[in-house]
PDB file of N, CA and C in Angstrom:
ATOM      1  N   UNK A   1       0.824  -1.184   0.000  1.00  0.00           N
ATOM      2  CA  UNK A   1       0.000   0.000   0.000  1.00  0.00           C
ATOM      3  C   UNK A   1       0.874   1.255   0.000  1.00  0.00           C
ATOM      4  N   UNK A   2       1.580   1.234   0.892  1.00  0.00           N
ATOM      5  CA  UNK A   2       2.627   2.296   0.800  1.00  0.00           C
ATOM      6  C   UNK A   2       3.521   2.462  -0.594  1.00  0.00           C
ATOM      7  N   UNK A   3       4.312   1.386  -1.086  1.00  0.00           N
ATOM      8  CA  UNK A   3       4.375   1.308  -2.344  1.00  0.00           C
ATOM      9  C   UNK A   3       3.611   2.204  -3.041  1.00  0.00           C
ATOM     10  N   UNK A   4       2.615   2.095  -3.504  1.00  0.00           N
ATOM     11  CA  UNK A   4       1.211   2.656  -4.769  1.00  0.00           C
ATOM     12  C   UNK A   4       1.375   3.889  -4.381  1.00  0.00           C
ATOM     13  N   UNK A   5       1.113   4.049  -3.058  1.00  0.00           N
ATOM     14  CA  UNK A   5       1.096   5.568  -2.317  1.00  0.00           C
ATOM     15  C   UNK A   5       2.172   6.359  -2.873  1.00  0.00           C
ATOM     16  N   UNK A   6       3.727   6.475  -2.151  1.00  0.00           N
ATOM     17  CA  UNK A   6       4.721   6.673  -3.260  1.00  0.00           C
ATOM     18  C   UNK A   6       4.779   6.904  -4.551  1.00  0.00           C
ATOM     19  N   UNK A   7       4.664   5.753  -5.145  1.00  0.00           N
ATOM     20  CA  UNK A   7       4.331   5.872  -6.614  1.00  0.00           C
ATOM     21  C   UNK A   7       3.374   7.061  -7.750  1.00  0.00           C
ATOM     22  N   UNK A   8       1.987   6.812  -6.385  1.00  0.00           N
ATOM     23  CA  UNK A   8       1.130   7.544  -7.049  1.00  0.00           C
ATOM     24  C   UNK A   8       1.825   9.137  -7.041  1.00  0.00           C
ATOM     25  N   UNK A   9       2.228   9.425  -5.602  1.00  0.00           N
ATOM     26  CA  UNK A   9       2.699  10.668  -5.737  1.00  0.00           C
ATOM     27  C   UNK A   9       3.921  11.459  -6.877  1.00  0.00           C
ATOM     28  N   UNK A  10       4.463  10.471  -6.977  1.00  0.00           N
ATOM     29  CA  UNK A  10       5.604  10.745  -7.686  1.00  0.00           C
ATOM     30  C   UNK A  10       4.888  10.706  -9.229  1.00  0.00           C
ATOM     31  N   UNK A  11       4.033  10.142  -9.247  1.00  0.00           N
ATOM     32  CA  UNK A  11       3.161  10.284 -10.687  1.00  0.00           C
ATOM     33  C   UNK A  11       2.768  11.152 -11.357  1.00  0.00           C
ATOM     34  N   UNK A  12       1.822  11.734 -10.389  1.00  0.00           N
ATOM     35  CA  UNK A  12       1.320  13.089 -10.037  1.00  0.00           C
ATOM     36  C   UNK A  12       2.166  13.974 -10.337  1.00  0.00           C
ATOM     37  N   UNK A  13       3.486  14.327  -9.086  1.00  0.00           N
ATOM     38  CA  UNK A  13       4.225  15.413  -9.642  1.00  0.00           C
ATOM     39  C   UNK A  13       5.005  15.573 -10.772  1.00  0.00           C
ATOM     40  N   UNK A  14       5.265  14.532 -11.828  1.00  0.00           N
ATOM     41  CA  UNK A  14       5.783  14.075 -12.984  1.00  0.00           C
ATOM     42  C   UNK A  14       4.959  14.629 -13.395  1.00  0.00           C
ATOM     43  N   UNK A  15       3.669  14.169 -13.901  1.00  0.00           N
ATOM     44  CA  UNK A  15       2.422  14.574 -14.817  1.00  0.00           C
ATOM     45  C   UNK A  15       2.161  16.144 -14.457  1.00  0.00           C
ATOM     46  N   UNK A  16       2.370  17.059 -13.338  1.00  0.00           N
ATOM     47  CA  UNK A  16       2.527  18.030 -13.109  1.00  0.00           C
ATOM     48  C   UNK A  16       3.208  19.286 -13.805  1.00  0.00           C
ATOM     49  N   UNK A  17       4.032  18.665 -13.603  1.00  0.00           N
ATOM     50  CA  UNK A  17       6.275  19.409 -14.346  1.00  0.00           C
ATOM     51  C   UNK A  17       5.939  19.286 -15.770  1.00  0.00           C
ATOM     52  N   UNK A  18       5.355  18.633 -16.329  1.00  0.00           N
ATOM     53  CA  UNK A  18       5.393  17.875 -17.830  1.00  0.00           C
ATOM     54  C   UNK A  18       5.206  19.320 -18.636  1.00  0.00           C
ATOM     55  N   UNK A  19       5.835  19.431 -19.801  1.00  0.00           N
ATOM     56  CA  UNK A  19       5.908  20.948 -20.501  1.00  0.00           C
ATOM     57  C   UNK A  19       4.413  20.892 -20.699  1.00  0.00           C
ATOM     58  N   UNK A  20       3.545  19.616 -21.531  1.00  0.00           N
ATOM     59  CA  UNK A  20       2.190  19.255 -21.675  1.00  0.00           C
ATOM     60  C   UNK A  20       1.465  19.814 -20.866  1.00  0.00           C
ATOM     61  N   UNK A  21       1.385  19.754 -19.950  1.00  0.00           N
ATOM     62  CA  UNK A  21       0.363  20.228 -18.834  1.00  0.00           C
ATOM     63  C   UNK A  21       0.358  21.616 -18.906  1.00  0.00           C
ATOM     64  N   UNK A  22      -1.133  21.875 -18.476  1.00  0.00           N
ATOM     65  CA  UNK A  22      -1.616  23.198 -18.085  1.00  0.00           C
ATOM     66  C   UNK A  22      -1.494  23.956 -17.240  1.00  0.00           C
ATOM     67  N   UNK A  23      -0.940  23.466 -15.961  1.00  0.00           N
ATOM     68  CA  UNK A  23       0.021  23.869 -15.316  1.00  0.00           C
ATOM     69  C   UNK A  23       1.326  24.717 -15.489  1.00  0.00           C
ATOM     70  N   UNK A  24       2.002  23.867 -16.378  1.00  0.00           N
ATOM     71  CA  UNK A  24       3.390  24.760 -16.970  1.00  0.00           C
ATOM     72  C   UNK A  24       3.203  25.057 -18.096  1.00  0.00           C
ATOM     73  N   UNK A  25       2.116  25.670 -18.500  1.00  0.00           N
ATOM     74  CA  UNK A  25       1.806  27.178 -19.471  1.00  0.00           C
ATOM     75  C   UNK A  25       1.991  28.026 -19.020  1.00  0.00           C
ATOM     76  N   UNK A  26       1.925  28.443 -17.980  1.00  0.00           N
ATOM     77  CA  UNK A  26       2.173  30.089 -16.874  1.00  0.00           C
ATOM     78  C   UNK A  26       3.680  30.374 -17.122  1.00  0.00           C
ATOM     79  N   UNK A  27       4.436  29.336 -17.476  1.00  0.00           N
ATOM     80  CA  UNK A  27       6.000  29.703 -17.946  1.00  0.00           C
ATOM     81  C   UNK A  27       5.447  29.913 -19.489  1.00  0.00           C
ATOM     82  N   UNK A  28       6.602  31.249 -19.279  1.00  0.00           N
ATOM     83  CA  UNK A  28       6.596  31.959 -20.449  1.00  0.00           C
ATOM     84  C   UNK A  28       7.948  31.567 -21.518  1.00  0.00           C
ATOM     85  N   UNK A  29       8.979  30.952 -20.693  1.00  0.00           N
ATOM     86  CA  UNK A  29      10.045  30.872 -21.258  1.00  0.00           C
ATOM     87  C   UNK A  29       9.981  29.829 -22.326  1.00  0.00           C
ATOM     88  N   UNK A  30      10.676  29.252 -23.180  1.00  0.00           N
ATOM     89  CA  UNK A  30      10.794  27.768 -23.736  1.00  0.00           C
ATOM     90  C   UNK A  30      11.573  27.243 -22.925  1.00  0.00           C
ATOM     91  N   UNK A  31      11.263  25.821 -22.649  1.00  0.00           N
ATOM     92  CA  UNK A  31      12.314  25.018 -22.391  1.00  0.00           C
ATOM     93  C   UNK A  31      12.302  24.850 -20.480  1.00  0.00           C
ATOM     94  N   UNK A  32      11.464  25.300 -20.097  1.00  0.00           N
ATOM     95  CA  UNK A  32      11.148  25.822 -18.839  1.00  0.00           C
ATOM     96  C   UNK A  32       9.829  25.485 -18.172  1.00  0.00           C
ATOM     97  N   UNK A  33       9.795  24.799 -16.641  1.00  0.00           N
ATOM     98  CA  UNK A  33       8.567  23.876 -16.255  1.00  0.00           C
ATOM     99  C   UNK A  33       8.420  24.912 -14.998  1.00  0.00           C
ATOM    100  N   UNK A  34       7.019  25.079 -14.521  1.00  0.00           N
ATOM    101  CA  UNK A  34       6.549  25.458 -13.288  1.00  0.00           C
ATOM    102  C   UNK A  34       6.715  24.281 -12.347  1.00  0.00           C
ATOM    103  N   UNK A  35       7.306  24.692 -11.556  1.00  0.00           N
ATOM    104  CA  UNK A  35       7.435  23.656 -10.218  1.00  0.00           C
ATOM    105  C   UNK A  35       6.247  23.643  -9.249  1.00  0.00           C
ATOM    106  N   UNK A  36       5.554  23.247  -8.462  1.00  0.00           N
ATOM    107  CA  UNK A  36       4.080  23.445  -8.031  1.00  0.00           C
ATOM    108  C   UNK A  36       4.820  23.591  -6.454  1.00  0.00           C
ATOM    109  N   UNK A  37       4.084  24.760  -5.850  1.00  0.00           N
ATOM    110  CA  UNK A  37       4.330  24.860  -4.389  1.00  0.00           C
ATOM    111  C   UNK A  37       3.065  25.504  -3.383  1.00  0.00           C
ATOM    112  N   UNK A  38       3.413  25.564  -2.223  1.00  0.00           N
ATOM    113  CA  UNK A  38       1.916  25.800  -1.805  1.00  0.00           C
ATOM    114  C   UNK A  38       1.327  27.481  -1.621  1.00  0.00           C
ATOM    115  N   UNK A  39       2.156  28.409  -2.462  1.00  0.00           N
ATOM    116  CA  UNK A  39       1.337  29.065  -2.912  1.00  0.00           C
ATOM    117  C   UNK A  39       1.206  29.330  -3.985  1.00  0.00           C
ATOM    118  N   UNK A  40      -0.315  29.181  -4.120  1.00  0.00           N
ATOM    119  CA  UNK A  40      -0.969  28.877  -5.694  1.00  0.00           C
ATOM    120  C   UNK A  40      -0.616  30.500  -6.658  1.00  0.00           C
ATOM    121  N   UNK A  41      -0.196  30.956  -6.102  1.00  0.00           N
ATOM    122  CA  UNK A  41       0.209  32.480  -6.821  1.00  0.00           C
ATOM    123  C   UNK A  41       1.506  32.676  -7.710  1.00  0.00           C
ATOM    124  N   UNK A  42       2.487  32.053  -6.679  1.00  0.00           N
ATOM    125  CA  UNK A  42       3.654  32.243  -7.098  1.00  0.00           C
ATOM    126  C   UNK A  42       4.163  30.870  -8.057  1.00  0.00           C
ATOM    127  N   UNK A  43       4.795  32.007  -8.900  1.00  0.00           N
ATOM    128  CA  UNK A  43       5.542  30.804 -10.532  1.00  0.00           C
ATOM    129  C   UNK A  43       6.690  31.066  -9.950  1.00  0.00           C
ATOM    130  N   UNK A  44       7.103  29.819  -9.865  1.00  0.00           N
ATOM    131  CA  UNK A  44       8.647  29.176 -10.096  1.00  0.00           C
ATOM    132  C   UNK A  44       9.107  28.316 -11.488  1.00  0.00           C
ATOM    133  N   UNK A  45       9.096  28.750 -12.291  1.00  0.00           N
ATOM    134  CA  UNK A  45       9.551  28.026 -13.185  1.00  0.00           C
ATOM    135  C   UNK A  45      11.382  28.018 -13.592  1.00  0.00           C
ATOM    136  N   UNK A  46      11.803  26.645 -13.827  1.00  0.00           N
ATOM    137  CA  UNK A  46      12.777  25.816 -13.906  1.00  0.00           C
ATOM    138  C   UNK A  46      13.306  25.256 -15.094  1.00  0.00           C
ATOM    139  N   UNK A  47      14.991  25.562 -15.441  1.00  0.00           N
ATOM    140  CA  UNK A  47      14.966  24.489 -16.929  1.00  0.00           C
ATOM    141  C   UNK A  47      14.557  23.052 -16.849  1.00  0.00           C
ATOM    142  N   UNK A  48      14.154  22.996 -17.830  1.00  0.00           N
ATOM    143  CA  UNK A  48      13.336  21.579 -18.178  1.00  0.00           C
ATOM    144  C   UNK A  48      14.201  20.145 -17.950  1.00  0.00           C
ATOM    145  N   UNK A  49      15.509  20.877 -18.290  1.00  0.00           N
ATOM    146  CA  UNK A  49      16.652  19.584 -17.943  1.00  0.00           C
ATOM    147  C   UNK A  49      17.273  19.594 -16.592  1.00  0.00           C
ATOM    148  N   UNK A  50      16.609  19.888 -15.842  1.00  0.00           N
ATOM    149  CA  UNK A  50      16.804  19.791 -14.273  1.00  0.00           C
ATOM    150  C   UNK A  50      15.547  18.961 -13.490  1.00  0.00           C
ATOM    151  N   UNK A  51      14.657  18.490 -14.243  1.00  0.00           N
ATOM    152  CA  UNK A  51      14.352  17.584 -14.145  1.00  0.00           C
ATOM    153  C   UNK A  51      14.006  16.267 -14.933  1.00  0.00           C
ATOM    154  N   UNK A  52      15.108  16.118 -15.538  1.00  0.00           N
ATOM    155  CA  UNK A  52      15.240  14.604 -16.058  1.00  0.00           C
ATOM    156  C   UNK A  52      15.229  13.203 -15.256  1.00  0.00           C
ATOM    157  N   UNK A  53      14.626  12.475 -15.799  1.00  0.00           N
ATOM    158  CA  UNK A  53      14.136  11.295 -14.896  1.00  0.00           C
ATOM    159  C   UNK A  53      15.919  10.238 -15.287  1.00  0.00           C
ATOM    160  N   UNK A  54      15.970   9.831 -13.720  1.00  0.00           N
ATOM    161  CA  UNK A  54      17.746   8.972 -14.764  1.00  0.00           C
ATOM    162  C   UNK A  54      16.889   7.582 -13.731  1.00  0.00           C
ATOM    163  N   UNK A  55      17.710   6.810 -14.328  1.00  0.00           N
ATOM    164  CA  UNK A  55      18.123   5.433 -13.948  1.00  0.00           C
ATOM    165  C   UNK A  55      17.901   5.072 -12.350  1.00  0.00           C
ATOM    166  N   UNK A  56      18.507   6.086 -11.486  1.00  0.00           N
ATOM    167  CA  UNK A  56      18.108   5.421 -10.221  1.00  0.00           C
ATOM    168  C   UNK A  56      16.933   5.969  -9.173  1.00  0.00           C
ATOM    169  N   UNK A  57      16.069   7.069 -10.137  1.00  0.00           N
ATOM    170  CA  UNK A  57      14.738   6.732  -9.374  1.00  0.00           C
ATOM    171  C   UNK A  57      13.991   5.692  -9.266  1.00  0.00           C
ATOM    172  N   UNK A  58      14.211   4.772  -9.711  1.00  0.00           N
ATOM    173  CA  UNK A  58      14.229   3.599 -10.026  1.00  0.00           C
ATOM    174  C   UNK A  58      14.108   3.191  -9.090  1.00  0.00           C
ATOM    175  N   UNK A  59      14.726   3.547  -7.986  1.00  0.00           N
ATOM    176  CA  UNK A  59      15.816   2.307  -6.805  1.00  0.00           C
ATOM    177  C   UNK A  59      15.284   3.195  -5.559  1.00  0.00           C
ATOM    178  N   UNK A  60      15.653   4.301  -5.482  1.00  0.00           N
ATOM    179  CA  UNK A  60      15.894   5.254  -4.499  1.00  0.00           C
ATOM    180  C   UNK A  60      14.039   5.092  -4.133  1.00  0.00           C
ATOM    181  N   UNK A  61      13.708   5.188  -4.848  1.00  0.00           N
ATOM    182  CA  UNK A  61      11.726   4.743  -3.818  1.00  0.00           C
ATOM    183  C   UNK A  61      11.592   4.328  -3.213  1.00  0.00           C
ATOM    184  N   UNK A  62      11.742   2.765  -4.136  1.00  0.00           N
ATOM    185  CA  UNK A  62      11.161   1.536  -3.231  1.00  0.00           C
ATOM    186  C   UNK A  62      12.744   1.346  -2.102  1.00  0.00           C
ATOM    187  N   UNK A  63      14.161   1.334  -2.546  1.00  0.00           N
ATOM    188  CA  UNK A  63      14.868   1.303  -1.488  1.00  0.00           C
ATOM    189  C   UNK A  63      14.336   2.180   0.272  1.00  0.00           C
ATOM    190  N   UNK A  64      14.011   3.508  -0.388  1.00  0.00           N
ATOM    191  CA  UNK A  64      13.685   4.046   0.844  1.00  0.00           C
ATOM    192  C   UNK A  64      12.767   4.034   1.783  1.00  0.00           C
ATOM    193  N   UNK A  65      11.594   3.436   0.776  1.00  0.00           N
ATOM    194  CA  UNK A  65      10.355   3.304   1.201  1.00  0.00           C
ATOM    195  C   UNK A  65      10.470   2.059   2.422  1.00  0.00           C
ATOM    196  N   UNK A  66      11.114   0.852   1.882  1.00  0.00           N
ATOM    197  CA  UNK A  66      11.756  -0.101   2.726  1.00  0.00           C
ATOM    198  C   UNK A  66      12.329   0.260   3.936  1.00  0.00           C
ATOM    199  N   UNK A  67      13.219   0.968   3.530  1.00  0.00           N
ATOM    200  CA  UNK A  67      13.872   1.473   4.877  1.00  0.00           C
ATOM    201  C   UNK A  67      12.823   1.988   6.138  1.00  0.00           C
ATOM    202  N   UNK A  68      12.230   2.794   5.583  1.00  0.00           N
ATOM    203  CA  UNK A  68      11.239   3.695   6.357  1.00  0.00           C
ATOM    204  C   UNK A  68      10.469   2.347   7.346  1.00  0.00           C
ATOM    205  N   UNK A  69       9.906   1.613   6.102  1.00  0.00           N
ATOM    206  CA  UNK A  69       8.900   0.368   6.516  1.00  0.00           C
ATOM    207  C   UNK A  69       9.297  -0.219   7.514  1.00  0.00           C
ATOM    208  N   UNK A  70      10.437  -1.103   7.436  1.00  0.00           N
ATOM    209  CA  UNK A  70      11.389  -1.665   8.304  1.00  0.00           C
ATOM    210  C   UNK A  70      11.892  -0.579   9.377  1.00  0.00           C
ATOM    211  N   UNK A  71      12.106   0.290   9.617  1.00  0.00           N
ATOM    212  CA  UNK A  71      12.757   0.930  10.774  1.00  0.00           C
ATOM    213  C   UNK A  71      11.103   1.315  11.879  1.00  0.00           C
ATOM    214  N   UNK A  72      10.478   1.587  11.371  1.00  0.00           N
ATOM    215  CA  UNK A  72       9.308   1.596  11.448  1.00  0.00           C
ATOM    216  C   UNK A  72       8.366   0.431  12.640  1.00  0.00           C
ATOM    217  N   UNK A  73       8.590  -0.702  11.748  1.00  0.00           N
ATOM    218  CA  UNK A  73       8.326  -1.753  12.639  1.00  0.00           C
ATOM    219  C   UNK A  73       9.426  -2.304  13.209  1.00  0.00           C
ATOM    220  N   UNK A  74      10.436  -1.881  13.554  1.00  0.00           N
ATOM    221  CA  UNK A  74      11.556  -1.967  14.877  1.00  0.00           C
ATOM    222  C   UNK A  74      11.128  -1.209  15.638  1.00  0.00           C
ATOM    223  N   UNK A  75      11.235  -0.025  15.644  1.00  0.00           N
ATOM    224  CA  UNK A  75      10.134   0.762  16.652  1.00  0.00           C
ATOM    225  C   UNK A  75       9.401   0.491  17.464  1.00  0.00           C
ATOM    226  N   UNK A  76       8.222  -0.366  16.564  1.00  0.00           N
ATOM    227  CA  UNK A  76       6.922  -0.650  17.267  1.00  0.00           C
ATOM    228  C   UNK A  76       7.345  -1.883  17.930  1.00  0.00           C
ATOM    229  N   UNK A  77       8.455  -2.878  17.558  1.00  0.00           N
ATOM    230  CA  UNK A  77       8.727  -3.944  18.542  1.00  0.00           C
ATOM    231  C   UNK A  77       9.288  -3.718  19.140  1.00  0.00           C
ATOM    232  N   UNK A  78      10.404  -2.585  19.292  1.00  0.00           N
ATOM    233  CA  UNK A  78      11.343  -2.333  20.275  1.00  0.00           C
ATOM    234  C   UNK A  78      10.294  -1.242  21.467  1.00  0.00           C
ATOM    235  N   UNK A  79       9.548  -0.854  21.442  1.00  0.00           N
ATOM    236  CA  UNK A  79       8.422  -0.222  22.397  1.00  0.00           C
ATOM    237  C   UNK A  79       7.327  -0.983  22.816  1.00  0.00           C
ATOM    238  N   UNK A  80       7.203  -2.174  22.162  1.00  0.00           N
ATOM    239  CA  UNK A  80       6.333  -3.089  22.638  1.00  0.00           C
ATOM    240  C   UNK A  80       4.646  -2.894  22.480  1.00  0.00           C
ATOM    241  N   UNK A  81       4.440  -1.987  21.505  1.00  0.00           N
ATOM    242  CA  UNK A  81       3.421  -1.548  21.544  1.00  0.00           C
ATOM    243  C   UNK A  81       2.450  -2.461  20.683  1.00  0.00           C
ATOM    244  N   UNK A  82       2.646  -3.081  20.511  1.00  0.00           N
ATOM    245  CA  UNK A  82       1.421  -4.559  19.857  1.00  0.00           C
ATOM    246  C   UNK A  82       1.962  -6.071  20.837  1.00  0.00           C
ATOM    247  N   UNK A  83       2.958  -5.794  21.984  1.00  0.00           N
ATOM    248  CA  UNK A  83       2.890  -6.928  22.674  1.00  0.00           C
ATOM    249  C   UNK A  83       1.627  -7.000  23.466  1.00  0.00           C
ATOM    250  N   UNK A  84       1.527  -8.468  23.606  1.00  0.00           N
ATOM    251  CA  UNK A  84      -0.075  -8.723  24.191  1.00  0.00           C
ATOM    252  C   UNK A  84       0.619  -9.511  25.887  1.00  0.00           C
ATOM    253  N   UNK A  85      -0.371  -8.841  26.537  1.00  0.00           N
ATOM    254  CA  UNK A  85       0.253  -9.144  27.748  1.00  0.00           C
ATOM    255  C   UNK A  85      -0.569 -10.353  28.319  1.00  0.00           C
ATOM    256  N   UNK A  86       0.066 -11.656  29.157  1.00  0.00           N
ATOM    257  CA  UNK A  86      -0.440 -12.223  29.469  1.00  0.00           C
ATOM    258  C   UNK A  86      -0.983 -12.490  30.569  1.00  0.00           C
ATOM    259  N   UNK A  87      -0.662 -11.546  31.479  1.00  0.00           N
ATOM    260  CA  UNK A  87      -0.691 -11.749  32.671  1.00  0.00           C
ATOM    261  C   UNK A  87      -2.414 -10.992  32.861  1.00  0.00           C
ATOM    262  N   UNK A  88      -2.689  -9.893  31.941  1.00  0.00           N
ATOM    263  CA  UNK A  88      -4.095  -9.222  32.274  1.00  0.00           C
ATOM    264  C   UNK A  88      -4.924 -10.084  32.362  1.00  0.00           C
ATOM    265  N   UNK A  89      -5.323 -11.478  32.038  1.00  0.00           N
ATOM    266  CA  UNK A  89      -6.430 -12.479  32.077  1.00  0.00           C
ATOM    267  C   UNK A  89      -6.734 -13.006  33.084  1.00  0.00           C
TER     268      UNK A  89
END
């Protein structure tokens, strides 16, 4: 689930940046993408080859996403917080 989640986001802001989109028409320049931030006013637009997709976004997701996952549930076993106690019965 987390996976898709990730994914989807990173989808999104791809399909966002894209010169295509209606979004980055507000750049006036050629060659140049609006970056989306949270105020809806302000243009930031960016050369287009500063965001090129390479080879190890690839990796760097799901690697991190893992990480997160896994450190995550060390946590929750190292705090004990889903141990079931036996003695309450």
């Amino acid at each position: 689930m987390m996976t898709v989640t990730s994914l989807a986001l990173e989808i999104a802001f791809v399909l966002v940046i894209s010169p295509t989109s209606a979004f980055s028409k507000a750049c006036e320049t050629a060659g140049a993408v609006r970056v989306p931030i949270d105020v809806p006013e302000e243009v930031l637009c960016f050369p287009a080859h500063l965001f090129q997709r390479s080879k190890v976004d690839l990796l760097v997701s799901p690697i991190f996403l893992a990480v997160i996952v896994a450190g995550s549930a060390y946590v929750v076993r190292l705090l004990g917080i889903l141990e079931v106690d036996d003695d309450a019965q």
